[in-house]
Protein backbone atom coordinates (compact mmCIF):
# COMPACT_ATOMS: atom_id res chain seq x y z
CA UNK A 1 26.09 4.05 19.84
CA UNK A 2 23.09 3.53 17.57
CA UNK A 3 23.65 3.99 13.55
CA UNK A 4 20.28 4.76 11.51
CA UNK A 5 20.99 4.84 7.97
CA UNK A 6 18.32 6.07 5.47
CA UNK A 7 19.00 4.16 1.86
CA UNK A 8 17.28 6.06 -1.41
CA UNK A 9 17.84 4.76 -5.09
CA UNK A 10 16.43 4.73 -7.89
CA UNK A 11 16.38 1.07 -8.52
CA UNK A 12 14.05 -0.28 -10.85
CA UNK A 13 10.57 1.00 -11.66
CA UNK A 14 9.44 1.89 -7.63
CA UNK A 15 10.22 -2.20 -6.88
CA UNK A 16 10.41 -1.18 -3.51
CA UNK A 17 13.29 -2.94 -0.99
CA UNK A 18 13.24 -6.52 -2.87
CA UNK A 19 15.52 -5.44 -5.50
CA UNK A 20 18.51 -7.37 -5.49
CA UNK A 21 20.73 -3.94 -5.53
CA UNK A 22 19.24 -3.06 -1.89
CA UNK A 23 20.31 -6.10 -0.38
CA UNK A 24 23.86 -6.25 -1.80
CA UNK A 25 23.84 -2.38 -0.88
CA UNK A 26 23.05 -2.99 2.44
CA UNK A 27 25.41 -5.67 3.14
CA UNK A 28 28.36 -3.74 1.78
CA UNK A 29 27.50 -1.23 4.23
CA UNK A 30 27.32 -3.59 7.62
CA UNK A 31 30.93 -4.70 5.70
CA UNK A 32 32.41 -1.50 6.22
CA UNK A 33 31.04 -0.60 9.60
CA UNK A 34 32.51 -3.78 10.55
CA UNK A 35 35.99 -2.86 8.95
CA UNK A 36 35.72 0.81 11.56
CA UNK A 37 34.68 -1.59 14.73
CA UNK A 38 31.33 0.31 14.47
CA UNK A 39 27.77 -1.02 15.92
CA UNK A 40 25.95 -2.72 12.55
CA UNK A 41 23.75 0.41 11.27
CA UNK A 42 19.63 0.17 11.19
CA UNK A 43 19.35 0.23 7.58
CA UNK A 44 16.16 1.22 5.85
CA UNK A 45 15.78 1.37 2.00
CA UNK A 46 13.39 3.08 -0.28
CA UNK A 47 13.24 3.43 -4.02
CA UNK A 48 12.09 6.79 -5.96
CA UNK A 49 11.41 6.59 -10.06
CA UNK A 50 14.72 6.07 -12.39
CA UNK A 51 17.29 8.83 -12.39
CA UNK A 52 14.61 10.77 -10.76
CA UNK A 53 16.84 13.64 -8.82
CA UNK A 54 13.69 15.89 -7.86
CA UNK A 55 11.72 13.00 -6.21
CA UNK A 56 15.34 11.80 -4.81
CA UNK A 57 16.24 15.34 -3.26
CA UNK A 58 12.53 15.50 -1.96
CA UNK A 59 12.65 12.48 -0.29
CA UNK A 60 16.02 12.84 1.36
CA UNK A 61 15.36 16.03 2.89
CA UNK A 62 11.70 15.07 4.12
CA UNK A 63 13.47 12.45 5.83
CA UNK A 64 16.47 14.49 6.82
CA UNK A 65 14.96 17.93 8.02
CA UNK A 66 12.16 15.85 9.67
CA UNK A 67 15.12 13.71 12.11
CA UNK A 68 15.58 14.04 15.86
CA UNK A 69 18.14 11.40 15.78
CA UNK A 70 21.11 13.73 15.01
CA UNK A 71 24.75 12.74 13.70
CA UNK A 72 23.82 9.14 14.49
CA UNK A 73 21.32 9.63 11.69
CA UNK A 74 22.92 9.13 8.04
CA UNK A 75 20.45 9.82 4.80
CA UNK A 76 22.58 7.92 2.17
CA UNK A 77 21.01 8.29 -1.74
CA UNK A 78 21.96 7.24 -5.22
CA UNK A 79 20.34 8.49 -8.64
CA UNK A 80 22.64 8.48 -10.88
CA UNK A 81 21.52 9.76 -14.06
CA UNK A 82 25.38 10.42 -15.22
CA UNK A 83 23.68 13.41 -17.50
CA UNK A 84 26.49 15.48 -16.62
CA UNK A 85 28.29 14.27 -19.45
CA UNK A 86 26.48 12.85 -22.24
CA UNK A 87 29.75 11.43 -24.12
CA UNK A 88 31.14 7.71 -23.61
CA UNK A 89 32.78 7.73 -19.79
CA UNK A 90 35.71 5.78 -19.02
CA UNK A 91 35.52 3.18 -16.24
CA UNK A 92 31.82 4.07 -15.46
CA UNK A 93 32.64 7.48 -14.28
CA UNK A 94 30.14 9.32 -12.99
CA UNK A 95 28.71 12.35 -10.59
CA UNK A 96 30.92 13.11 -7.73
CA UNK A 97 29.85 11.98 -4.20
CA UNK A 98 28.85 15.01 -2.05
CA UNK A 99 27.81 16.09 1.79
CA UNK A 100 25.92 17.97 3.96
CA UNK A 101 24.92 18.72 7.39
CA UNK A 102 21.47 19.75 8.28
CA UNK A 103 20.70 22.07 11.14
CA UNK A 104 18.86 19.22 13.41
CA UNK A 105 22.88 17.59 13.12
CA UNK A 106 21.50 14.79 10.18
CA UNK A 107 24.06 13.80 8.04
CA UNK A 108 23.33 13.84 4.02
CA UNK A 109 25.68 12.08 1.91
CA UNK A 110 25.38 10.80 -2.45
CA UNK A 111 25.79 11.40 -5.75
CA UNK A 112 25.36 14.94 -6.75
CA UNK A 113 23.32 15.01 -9.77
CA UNK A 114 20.60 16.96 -10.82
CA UNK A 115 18.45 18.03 -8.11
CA UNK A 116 19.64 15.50 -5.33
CA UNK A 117 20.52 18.37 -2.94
CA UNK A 118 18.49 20.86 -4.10
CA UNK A 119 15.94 20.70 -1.25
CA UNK A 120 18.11 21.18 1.15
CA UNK A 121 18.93 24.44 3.71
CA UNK A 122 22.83 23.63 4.19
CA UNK A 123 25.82 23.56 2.58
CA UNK A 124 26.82 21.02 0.36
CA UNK A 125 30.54 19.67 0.00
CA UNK A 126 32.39 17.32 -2.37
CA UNK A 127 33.69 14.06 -0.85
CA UNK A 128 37.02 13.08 -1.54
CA UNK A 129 36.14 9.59 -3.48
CA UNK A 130 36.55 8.14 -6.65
CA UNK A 131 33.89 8.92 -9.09
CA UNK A 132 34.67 5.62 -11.07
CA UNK A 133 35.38 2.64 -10.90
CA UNK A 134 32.29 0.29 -11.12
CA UNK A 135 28.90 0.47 -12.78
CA UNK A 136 27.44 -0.49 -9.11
CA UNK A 137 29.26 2.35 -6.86
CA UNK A 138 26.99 2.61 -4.51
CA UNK A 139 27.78 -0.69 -3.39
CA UNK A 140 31.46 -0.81 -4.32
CA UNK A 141 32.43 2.35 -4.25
CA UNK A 142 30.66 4.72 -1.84
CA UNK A 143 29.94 2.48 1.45
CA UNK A 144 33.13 3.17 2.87
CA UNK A 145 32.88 6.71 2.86
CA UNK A 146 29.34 6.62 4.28
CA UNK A 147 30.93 4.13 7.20
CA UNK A 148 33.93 6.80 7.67
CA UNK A 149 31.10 9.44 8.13
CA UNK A 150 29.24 7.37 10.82
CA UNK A 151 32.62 7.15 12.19
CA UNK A 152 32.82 11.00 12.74
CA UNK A 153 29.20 11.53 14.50
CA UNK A 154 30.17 14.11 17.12
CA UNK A 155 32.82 15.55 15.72
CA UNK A 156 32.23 18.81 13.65
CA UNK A 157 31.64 18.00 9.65
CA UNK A 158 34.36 20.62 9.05
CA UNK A 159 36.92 18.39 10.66
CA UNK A 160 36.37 15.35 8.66
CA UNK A 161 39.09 14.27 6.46
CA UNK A 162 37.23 13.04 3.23
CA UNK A 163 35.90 16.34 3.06
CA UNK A 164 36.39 18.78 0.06
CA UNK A 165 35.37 21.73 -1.34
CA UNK A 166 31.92 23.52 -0.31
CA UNK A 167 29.66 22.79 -4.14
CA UNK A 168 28.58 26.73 -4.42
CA UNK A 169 26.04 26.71 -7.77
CA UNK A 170 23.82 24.32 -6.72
CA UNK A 171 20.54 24.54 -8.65
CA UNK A 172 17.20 25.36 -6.81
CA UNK A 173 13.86 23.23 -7.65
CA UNK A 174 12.16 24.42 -10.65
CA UNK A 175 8.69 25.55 -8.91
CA UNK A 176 5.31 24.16 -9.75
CA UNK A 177 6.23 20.61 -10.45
CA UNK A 178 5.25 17.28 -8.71
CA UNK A 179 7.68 16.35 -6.25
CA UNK A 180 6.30 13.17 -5.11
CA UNK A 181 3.52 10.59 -5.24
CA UNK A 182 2.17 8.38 -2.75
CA UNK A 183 0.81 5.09 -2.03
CA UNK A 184 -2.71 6.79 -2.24
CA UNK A 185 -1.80 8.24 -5.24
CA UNK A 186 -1.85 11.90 -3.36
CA UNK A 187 0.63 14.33 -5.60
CA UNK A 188 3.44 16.33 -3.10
CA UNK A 189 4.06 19.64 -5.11
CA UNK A 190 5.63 22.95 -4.15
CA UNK A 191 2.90 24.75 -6.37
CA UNK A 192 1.93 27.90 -4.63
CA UNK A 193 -1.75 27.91 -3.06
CA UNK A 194 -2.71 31.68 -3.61
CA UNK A 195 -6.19 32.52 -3.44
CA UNK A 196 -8.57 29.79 -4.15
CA UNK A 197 -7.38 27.58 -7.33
CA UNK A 198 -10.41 25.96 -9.16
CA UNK A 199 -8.40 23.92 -11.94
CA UNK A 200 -5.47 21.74 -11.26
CA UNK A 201 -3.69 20.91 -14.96
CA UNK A 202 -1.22 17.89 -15.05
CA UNK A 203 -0.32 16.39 -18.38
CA UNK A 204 -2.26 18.82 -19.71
CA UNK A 205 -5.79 17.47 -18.65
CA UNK A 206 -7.34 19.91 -16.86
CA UNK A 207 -9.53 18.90 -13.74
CA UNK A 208 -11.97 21.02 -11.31
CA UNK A 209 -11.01 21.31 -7.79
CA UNK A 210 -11.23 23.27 -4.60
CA UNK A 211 -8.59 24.29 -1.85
CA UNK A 212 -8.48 23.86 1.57
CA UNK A 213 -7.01 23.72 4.69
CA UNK A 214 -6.56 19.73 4.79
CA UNK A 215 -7.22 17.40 1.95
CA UNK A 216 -10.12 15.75 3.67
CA UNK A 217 -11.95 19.05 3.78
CA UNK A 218 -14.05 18.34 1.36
CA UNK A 219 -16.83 15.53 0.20
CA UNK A 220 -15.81 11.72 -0.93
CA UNK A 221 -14.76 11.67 -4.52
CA UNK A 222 -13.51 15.31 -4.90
CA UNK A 223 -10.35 16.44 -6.18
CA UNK A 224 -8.87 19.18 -3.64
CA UNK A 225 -5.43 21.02 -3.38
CA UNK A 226 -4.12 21.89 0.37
CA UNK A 227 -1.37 22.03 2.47
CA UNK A 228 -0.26 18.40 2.70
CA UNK A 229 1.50 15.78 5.06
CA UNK A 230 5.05 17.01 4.02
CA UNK A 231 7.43 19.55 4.93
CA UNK A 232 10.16 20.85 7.01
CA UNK A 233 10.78 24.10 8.71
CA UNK A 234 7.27 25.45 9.35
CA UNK A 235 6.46 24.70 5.33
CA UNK A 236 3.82 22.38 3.82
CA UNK A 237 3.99 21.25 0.22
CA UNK A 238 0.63 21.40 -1.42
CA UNK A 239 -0.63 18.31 -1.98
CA UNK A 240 -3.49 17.23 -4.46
CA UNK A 241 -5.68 14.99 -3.63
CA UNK A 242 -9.15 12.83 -4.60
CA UNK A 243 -10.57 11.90 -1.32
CA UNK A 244 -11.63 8.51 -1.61
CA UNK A 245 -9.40 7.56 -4.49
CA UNK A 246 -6.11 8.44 -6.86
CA UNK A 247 -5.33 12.14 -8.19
CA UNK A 248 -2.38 10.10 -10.08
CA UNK A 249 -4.45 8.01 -11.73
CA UNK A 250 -7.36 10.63 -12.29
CA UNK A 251 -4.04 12.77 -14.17
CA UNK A 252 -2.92 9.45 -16.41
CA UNK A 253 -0.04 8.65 -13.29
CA UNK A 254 1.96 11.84 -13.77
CA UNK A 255 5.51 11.66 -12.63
CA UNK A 256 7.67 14.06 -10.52
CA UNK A 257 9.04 16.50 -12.41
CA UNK A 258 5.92 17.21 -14.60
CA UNK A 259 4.52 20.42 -14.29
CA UNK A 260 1.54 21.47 -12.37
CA UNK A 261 -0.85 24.98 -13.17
CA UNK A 262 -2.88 25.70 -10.18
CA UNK A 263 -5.42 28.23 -11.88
């Protein structure tokens, strides 16, 4: 049997996989499968802004909803902003490790926190795991569950022992906000594209534009909003766009979360 494994964290500023934390991540996780007898996983890592929970929960579920690889297919994430309790913690205690399980059979499994699960259409559970412990728990804490998981493809969720109680408030997305930003500097929203918009306004700059089917429906060097490259179940995030160059940078490198007023 084949493991893929899907690593998101929000470790440092976008650094991408060379950040030390990946690799010691990643090794404690080959540790663990090794510990179960389990094939090494294919592990691929990718790093969203700091304590960034609406690019984090974006991410995981484009990845997740967008799988044909089933239960052998594990979507492991950590953003930790430990907001859920603003006072001193004891023992670097933190959000609670949760679960879920995706139509298509994917497996999602991190730290519940903000909106880390708030993309997705299942059920979310707590894990029974320790919340504390070390300041680093996704490598010292979390990898075994995530092997014990692996360990359970093909057997029904409901059935596995480390799981708890089904998580039953958990928040939905705020709407209009930037989800996501990529290497082109193209911004992933779930603004609404009613009628045709002619001002996109992000960070308060306001900034003429037209709508479209695609974002390359329109000349070099314009800004356009249209149904992007992302999106799961027969949706597609609106995406905006300057063909031939960066909306971020053209909006002063907004960041998800900010708001965006499609007018």
């Amino acid at each position: 049997m084949t493991y893929y494994i899907d690593f998101i964290a929000d470790y440092g500023e976008k650094t991408g996989i060379d950040d030390l934390a990946f690799s010691e991540v990643d090794r404690r996780l080959m540790e663990e499968f090794l510990v179960l007898n389990l094939p090494m996983p294919t592990v691929k890592n990718l790093s969203v802004h700091p304590f960034n929970t609406i690019e984090t929960g974006f991410v995981v579920a484009q990845l997740a909803h967008n799988s044909k690889l089933g239960q052998n297919h594990i979507v492991y994430h950590n953003t930790a902003p430990r907001k859920d309790e603003l006072a001193a913690r004891t023992n670097n205690a933190g959000e609670f490790l949760a679960v879920a399980e995706l139509p298509n059979g994917v497996r999602v499994i991190g730290v519940y926190g903000g909106y880390t699960f708030s993309f997705l259409d299942a059920k979310v559970y707590k894990v029974k795991c320790a919340i504390d412990g070390s300041q680093f728990r996704s490598r010292d804490v979390f990898p075994p569950c995530v092997a014990s998981l692996a360990a359970h493809a093909g057997k029904p969720l409901i059935a596995w022992e480390l799981l708890g109680e089904e998580v039953l408030m958990v928040p939905p997305v705020p709407e209009n906000v930037i989800c996501s930003i990529d290497g082109y500097g193209n911004i992933k929203t779930n603004a609404h594209l009613v009628g045709t918009a002619r001002v996109a306004e992000i960070n308060n700059i306001p900034m003429g534009l037209s709508t479209g089917t695609g974002i390359f429906s329109v000349p070099d060097g314009s800004l356009i909003a249209a149904p992007g490259s992302s999106g799961w179940n027969g949706r597609h995030f609106a995406e905006i766009c300057l063909r031939g160059g960066s909306a971020a940078k053209a909006f002063h490198d907004p960041k998800p979360g900010d708001l965006v007023i499609l007018k």
